[in-house]
PDB file of N, CA and C in Angstrom:
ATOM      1  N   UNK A   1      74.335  81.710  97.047  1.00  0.00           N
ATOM      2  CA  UNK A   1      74.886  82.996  97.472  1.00  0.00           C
ATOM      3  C   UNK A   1      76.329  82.825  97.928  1.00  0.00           C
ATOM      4  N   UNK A   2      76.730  81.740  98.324  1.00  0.00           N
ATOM      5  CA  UNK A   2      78.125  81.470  99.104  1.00  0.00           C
ATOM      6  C   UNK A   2      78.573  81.392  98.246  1.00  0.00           C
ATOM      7  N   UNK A   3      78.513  80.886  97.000  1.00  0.00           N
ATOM      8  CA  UNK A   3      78.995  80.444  95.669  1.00  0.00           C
ATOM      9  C   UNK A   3      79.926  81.919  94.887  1.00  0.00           C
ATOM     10  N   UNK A   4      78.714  82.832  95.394  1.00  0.00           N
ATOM     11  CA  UNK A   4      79.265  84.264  94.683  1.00  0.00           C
ATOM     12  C   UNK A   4      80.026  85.529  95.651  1.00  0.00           C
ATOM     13  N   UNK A   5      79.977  85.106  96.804  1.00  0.00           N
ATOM     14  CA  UNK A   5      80.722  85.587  97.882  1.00  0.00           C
ATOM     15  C   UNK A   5      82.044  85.332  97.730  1.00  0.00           C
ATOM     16  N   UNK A   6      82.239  84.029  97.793  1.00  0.00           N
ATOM     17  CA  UNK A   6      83.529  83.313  97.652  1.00  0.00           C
ATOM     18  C   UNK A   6      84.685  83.744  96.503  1.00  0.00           C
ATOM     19  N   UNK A   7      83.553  83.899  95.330  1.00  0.00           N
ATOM     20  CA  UNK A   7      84.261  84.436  94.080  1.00  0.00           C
ATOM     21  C   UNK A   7      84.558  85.811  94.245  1.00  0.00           C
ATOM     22  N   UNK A   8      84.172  86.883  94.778  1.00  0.00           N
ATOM     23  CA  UNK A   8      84.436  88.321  95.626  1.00  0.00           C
ATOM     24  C   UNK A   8      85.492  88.152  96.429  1.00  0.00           C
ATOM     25  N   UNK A   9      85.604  87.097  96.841  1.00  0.00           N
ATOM     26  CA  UNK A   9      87.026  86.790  98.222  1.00  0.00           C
ATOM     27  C   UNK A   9      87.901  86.783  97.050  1.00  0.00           C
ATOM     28  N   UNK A  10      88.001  85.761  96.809  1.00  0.00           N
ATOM     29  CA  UNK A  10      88.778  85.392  95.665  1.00  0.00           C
ATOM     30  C   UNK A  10      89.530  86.468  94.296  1.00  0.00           C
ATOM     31  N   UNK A  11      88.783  87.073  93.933  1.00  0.00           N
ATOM     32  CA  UNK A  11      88.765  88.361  93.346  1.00  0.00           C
ATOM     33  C   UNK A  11      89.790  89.588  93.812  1.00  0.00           C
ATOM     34  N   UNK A  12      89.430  89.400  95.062  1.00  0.00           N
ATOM     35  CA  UNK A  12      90.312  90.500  95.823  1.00  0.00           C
ATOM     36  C   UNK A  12      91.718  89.800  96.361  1.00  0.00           C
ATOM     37  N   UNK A  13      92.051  88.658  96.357  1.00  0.00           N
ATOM     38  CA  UNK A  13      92.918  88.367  96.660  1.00  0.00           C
ATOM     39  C   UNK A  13      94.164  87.827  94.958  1.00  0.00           C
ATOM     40  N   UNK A  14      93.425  87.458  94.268  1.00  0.00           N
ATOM     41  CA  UNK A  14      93.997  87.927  92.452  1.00  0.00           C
ATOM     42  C   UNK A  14      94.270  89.044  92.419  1.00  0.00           C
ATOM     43  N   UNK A  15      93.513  90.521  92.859  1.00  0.00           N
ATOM     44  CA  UNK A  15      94.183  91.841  93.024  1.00  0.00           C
ATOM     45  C   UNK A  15      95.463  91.658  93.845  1.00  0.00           C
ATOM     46  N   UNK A  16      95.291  91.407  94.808  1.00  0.00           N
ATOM     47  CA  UNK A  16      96.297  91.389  96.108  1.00  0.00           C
ATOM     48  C   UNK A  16      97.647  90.771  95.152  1.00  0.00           C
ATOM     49  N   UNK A  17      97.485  89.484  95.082  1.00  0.00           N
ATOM     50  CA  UNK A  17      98.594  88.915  94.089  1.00  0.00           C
ATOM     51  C   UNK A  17      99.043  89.956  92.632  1.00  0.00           C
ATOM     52  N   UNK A  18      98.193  90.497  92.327  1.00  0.00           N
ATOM     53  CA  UNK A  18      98.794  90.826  90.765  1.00  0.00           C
ATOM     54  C   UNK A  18      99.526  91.986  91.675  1.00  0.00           C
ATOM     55  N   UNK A  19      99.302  92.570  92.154  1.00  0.00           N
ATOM     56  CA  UNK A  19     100.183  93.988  93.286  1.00  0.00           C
ATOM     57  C   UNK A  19     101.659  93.383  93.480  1.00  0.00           C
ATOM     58  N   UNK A  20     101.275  92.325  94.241  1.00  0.00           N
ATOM     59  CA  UNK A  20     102.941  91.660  94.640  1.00  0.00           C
ATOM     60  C   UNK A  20     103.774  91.256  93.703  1.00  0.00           C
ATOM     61  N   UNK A  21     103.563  90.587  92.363  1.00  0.00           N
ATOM     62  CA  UNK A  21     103.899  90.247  91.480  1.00  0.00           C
ATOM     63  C   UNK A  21     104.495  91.536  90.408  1.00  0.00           C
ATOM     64  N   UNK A  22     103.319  92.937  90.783  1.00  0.00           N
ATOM     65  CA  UNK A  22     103.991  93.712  89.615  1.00  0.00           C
ATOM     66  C   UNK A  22     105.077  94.255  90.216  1.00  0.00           C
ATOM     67  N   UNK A  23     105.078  94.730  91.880  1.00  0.00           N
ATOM     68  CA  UNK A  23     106.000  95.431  92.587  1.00  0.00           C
ATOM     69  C   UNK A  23     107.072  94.425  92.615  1.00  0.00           C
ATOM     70  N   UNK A  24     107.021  93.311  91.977  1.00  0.00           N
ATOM     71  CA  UNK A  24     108.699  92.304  92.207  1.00  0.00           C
ATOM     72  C   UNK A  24     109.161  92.764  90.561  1.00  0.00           C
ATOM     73  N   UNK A  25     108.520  93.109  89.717  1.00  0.00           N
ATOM     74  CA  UNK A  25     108.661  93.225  88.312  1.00  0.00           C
ATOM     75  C   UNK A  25     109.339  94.412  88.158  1.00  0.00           C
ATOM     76  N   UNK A  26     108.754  95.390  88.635  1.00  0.00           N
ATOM     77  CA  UNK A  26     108.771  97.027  88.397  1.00  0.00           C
ATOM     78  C   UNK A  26     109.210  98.292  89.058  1.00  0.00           C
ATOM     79  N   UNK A  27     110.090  98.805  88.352  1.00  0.00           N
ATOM     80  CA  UNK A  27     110.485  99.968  89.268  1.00  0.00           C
ATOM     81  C   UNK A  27     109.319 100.814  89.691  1.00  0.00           C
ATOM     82  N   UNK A  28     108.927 101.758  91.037  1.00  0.00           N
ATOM     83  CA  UNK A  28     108.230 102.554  91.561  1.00  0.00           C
ATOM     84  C   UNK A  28     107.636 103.493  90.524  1.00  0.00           C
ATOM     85  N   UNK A  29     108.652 103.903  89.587  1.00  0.00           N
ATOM     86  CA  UNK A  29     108.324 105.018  88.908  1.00  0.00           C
ATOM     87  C   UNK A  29     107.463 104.308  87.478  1.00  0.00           C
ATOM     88  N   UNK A  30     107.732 103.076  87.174  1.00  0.00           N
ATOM     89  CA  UNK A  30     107.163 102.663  86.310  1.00  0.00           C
ATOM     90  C   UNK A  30     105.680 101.939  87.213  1.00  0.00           C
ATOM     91  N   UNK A  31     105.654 102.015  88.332  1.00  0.00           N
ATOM     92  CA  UNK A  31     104.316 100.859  88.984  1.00  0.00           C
ATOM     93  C   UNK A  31     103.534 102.500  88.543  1.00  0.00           C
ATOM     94  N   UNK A  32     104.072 103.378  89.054  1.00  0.00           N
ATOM     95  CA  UNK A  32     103.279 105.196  89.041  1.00  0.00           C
ATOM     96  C   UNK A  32     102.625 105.177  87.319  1.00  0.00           C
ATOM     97  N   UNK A  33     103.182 104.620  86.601  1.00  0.00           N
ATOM     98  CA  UNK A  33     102.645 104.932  85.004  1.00  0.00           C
ATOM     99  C   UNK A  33     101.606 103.870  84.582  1.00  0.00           C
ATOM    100  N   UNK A  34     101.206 102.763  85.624  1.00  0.00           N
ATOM    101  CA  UNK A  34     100.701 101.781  84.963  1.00  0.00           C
ATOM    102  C   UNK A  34      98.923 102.343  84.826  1.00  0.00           C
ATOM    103  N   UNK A  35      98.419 101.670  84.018  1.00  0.00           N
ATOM    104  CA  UNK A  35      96.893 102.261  83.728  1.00  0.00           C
ATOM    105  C   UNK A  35      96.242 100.765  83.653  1.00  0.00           C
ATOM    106  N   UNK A  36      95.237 100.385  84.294  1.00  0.00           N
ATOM    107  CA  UNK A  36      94.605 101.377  85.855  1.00  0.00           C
ATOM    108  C   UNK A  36      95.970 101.514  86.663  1.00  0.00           C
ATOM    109  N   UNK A  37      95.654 102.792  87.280  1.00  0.00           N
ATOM    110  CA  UNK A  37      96.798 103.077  88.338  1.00  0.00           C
ATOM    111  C   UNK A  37      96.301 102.186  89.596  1.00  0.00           C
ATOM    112  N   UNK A  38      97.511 101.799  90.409  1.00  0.00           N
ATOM    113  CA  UNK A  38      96.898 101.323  91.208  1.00  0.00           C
ATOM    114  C   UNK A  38      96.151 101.360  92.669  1.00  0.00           C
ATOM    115  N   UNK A  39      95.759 102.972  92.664  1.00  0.00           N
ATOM    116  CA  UNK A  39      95.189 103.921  93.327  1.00  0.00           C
ATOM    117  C   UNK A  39      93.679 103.145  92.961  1.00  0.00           C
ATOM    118  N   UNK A  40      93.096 103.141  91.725  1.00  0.00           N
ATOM    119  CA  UNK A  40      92.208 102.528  91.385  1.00  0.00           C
ATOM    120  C   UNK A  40      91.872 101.251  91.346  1.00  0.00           C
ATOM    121  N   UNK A  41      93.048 100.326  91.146  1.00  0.00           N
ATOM    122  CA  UNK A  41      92.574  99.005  91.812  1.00  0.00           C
ATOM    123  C   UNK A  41      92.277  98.743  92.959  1.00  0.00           C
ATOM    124  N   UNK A  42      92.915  99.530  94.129  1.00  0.00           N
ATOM    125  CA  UNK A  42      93.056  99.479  95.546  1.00  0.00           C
ATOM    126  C   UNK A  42      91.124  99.919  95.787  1.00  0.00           C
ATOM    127  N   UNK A  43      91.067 100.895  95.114  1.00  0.00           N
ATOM    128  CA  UNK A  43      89.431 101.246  95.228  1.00  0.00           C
ATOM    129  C   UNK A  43      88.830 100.231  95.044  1.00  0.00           C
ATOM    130  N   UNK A  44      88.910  99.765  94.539  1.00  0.00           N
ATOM    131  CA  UNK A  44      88.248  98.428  93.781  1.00  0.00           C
ATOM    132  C   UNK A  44      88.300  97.403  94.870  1.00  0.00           C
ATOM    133  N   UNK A  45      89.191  96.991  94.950  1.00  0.00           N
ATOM    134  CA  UNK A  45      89.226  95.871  96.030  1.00  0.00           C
ATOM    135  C   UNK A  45      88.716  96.298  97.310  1.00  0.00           C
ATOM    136  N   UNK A  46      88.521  97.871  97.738  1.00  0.00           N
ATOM    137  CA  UNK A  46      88.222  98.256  99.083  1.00  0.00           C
ATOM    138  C   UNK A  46      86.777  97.949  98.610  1.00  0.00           C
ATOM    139  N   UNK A  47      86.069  98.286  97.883  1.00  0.00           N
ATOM    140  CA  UNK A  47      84.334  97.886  97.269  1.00  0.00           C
ATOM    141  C   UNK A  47      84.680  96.505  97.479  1.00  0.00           C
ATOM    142  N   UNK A  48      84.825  96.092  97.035  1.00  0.00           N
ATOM    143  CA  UNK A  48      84.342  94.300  96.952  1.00  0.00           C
ATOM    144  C   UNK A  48      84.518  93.773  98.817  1.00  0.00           C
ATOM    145  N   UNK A  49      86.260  94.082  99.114  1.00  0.00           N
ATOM    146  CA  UNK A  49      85.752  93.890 100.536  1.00  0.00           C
ATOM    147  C   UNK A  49      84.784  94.302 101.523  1.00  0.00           C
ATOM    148  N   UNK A  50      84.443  95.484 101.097  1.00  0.00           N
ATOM    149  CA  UNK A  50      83.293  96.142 102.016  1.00  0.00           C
ATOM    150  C   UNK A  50      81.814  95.492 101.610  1.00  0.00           C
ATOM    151  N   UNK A  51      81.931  95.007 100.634  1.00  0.00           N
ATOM    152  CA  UNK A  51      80.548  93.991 100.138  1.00  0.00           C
ATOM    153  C   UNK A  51      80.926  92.928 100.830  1.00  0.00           C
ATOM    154  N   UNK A  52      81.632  91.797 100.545  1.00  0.00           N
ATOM    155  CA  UNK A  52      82.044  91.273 101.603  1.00  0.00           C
ATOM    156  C   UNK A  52      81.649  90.786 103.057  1.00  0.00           C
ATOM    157  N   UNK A  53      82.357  91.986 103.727  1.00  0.00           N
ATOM    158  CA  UNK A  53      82.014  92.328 105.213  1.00  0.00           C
ATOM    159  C   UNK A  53      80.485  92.897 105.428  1.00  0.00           C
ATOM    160  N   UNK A  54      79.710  93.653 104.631  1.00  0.00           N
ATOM    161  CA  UNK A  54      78.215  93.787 104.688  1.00  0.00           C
ATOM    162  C   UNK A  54      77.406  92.290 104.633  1.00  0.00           C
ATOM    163  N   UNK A  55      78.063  91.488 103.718  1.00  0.00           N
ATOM    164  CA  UNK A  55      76.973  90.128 103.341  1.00  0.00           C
ATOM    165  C   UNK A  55      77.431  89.692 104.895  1.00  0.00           C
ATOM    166  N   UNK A  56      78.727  89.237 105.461  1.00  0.00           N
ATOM    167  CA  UNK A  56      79.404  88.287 106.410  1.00  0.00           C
ATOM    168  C   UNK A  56      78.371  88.886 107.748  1.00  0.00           C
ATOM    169  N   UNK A  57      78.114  90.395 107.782  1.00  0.00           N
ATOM    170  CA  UNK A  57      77.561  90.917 108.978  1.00  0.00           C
ATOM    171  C   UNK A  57      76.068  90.782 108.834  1.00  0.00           C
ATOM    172  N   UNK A  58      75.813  90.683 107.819  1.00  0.00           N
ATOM    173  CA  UNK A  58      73.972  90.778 107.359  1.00  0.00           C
ATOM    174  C   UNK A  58      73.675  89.101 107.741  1.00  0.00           C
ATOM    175  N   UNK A  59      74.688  88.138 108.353  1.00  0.00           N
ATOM    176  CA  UNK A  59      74.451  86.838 108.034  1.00  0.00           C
ATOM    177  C   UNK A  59      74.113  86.007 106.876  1.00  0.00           C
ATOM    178  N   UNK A  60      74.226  86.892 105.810  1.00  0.00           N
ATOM    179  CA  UNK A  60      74.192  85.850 104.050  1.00  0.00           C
ATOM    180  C   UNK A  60      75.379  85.254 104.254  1.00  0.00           C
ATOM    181  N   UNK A  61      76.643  84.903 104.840  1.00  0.00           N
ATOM    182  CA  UNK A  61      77.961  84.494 104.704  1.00  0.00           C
ATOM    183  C   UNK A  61      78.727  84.320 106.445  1.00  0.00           C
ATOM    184  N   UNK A  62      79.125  82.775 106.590  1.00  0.00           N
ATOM    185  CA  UNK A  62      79.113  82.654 108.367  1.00  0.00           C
ATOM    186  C   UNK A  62      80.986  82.763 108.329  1.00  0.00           C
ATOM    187  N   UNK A  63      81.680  83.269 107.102  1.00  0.00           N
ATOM    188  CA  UNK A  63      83.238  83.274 107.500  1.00  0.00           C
ATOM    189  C   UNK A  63      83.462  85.037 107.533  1.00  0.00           C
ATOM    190  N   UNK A  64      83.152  85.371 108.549  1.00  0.00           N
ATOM    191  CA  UNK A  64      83.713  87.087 108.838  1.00  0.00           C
ATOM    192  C   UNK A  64      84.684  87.252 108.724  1.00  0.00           C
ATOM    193  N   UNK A  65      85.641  86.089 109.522  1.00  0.00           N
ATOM    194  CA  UNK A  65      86.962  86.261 109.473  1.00  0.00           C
ATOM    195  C   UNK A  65      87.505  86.517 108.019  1.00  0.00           C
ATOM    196  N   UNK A  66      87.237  85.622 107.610  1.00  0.00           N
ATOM    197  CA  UNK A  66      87.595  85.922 106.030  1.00  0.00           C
ATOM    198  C   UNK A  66      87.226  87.161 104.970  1.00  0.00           C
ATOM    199  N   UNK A  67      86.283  87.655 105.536  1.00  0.00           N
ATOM    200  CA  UNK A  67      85.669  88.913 105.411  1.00  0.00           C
ATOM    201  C   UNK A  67      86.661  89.887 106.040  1.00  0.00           C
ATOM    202  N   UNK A  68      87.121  90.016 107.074  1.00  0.00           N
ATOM    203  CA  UNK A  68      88.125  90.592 107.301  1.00  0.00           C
ATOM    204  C   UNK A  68      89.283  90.729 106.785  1.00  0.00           C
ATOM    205  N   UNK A  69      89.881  89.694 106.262  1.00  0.00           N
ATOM    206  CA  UNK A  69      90.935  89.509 105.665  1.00  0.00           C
ATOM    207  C   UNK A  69      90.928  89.690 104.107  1.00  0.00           C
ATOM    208  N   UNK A  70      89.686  90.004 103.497  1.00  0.00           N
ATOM    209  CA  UNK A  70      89.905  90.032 102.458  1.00  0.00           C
ATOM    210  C   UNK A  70      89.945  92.219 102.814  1.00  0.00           C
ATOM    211  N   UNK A  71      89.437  92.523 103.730  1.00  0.00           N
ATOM    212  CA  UNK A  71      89.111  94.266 104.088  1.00  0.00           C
ATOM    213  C   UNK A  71      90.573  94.764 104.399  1.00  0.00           C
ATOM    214  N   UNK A  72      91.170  93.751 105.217  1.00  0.00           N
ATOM    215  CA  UNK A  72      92.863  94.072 105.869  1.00  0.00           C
ATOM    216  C   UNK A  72      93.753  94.329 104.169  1.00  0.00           C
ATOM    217  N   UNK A  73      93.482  92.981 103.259  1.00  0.00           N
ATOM    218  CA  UNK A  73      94.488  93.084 102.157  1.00  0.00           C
ATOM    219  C   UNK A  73      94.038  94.350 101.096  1.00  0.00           C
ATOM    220  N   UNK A  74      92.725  94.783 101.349  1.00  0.00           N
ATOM    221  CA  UNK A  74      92.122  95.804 100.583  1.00  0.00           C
ATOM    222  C   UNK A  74      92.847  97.225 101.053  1.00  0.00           C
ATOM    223  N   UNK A  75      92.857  97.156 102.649  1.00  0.00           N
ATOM    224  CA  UNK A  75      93.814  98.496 103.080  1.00  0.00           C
ATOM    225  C   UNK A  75      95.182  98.211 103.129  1.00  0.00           C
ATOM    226  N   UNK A  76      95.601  97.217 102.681  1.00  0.00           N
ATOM    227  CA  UNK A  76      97.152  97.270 102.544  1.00  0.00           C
ATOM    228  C   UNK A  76      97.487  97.519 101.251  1.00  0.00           C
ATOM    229  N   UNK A  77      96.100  97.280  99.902  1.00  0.00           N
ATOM    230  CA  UNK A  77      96.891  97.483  99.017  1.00  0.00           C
ATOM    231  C   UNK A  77      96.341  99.308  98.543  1.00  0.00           C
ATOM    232  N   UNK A  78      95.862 100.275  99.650  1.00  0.00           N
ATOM    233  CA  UNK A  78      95.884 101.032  99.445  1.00  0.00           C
ATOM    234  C   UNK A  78      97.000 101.418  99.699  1.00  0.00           C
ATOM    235  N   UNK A  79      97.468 101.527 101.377  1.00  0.00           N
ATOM    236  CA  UNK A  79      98.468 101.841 101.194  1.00  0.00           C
ATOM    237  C   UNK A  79      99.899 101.896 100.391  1.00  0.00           C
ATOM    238  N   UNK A  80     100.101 100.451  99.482  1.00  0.00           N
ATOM    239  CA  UNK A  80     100.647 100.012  98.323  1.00  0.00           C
ATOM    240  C   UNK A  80     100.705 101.432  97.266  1.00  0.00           C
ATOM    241  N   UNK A  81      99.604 101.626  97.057  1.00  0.00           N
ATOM    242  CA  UNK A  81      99.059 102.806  95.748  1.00  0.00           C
ATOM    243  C   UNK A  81      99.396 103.973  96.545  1.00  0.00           C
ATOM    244  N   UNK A  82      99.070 104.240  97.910  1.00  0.00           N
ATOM    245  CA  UNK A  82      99.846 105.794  98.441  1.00  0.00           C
ATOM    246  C   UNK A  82     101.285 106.123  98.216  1.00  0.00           C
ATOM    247  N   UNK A  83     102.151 104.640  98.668  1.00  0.00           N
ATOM    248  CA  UNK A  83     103.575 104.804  98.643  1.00  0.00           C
ATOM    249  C   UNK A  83     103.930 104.980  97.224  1.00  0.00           C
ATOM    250  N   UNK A  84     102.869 104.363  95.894  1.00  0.00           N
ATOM    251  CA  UNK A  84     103.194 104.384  94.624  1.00  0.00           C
ATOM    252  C   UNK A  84     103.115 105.849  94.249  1.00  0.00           C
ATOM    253  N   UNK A  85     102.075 106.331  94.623  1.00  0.00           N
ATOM    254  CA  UNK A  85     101.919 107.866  94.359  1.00  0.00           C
ATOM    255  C   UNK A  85     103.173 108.664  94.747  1.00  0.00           C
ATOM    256  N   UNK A  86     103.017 108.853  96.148  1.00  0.00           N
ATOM    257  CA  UNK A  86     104.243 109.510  96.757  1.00  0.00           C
ATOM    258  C   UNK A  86     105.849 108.881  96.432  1.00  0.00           C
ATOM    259  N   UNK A  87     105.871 107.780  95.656  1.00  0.00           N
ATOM    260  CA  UNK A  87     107.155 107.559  95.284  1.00  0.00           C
ATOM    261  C   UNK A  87     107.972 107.357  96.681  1.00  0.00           C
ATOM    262  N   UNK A  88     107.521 106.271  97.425  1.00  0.00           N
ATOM    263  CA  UNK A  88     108.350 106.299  99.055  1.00  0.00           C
ATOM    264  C   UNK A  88     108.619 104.642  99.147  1.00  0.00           C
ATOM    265  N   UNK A  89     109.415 104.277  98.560  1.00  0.00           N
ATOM    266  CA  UNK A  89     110.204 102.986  98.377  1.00  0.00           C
ATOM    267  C   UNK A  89     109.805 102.526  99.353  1.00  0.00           C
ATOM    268  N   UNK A  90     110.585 102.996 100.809  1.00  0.00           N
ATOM    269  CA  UNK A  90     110.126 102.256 102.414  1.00  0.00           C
ATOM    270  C   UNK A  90     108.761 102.212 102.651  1.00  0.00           C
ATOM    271  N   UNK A  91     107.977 103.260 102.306  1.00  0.00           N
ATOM    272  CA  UNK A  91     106.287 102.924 102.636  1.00  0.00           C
ATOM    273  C   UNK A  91     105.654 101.296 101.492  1.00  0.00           C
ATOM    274  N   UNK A  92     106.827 101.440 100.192  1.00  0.00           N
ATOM    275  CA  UNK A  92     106.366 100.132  99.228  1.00  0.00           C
ATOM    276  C   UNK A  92     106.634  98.963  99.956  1.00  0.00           C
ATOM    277  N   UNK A  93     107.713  99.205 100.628  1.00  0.00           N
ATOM    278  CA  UNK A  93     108.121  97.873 101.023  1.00  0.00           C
ATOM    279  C   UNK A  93     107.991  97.492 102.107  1.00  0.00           C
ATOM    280  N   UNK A  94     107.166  98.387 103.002  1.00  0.00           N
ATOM    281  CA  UNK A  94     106.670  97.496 104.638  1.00  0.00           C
ATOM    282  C   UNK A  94     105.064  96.979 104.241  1.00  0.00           C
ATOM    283  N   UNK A  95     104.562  98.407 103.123  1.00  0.00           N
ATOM    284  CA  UNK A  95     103.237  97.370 102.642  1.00  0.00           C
ATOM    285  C   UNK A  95     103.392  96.260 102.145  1.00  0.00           C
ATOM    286  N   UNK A  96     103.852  95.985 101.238  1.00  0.00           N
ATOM    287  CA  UNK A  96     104.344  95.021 100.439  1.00  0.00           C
ATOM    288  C   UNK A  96     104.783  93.472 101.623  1.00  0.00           C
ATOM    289  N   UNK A  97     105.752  93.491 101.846  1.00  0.00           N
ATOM    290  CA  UNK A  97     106.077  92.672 103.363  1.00  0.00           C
ATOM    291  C   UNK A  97     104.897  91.857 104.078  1.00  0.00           C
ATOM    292  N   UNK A  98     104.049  93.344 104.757  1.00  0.00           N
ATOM    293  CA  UNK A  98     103.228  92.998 105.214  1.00  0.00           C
ATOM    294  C   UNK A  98     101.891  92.189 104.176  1.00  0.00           C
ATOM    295  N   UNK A  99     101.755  92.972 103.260  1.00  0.00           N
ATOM    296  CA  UNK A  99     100.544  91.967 102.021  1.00  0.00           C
ATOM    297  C   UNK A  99     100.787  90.352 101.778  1.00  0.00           C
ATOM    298  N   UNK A 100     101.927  90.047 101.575  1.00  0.00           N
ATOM    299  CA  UNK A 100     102.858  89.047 101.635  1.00  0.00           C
ATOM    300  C   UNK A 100     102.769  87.845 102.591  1.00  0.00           C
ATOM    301  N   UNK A 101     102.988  88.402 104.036  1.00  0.00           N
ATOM    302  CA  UNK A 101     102.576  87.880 105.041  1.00  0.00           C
ATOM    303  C   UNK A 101     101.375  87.299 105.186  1.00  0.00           C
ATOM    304  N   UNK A 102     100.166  88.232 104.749  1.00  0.00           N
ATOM    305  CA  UNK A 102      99.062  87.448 105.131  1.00  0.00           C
ATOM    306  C   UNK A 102      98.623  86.089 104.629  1.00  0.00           C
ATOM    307  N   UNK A 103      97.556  85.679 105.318  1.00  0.00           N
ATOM    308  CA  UNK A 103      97.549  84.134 104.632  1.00  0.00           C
ATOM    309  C   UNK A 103      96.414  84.013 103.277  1.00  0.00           C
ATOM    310  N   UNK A 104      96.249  83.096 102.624  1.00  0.00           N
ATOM    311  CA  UNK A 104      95.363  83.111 101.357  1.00  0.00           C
ATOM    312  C   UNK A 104      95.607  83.985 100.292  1.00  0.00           C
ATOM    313  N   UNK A 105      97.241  84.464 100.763  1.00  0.00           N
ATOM    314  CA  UNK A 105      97.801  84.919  99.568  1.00  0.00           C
ATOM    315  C   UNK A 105      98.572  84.280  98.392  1.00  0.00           C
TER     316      UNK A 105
END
């Protein structure tokens, strides 16, 4: 079971990275055209972390912390996809910053 937890951590943090990587690539207005948008990846990664944090709290999995951190980079890369929507450069780039920052990125 740890085996497939781990790969869920992991998973969400390859999201996390492909985010940082496209926002160093791409203008705002072109991150807004990409398909999946990334309104929908951000969904995505908020599911997997919230699986995650259910196994870490159910005791199938003893690193919460890490469970956390994979839930923190899941709401940062929503916010990521809000500022993409709304087209708000400064909201891209304190998420962004902050995604960056964290560790196991």
């Amino acid at each position: 079971m740890t085996d497939k937890i781990e790969q869920l951590y992991q998973t969400v943090f390859k999201v996390a990275n492909h985010f940082l990587t496209q926002a160093s690539m791409f203008t705002i207005a072109e991150l807004d055209e990409h398909n999946p948008s990334y309104e929908e990846l951000a969904k995505i990664a908020r599911l997997l972390a919230g699986n995650i944090q259910s196994l870490a709290q159910m005791g199938q999995w003893e690193e919460e912390r890490i469970a956390l951190n994979a839930l923190q980079a899941a709401r940062l890369m929503e916010r990521i996809a809000q500022a993409i929507t709304k087209r708000s450069e400064e909201d891209l780039t304190v998420a962004l910053d902050e995604l960056n920052a964290m560790p196991f990125i």
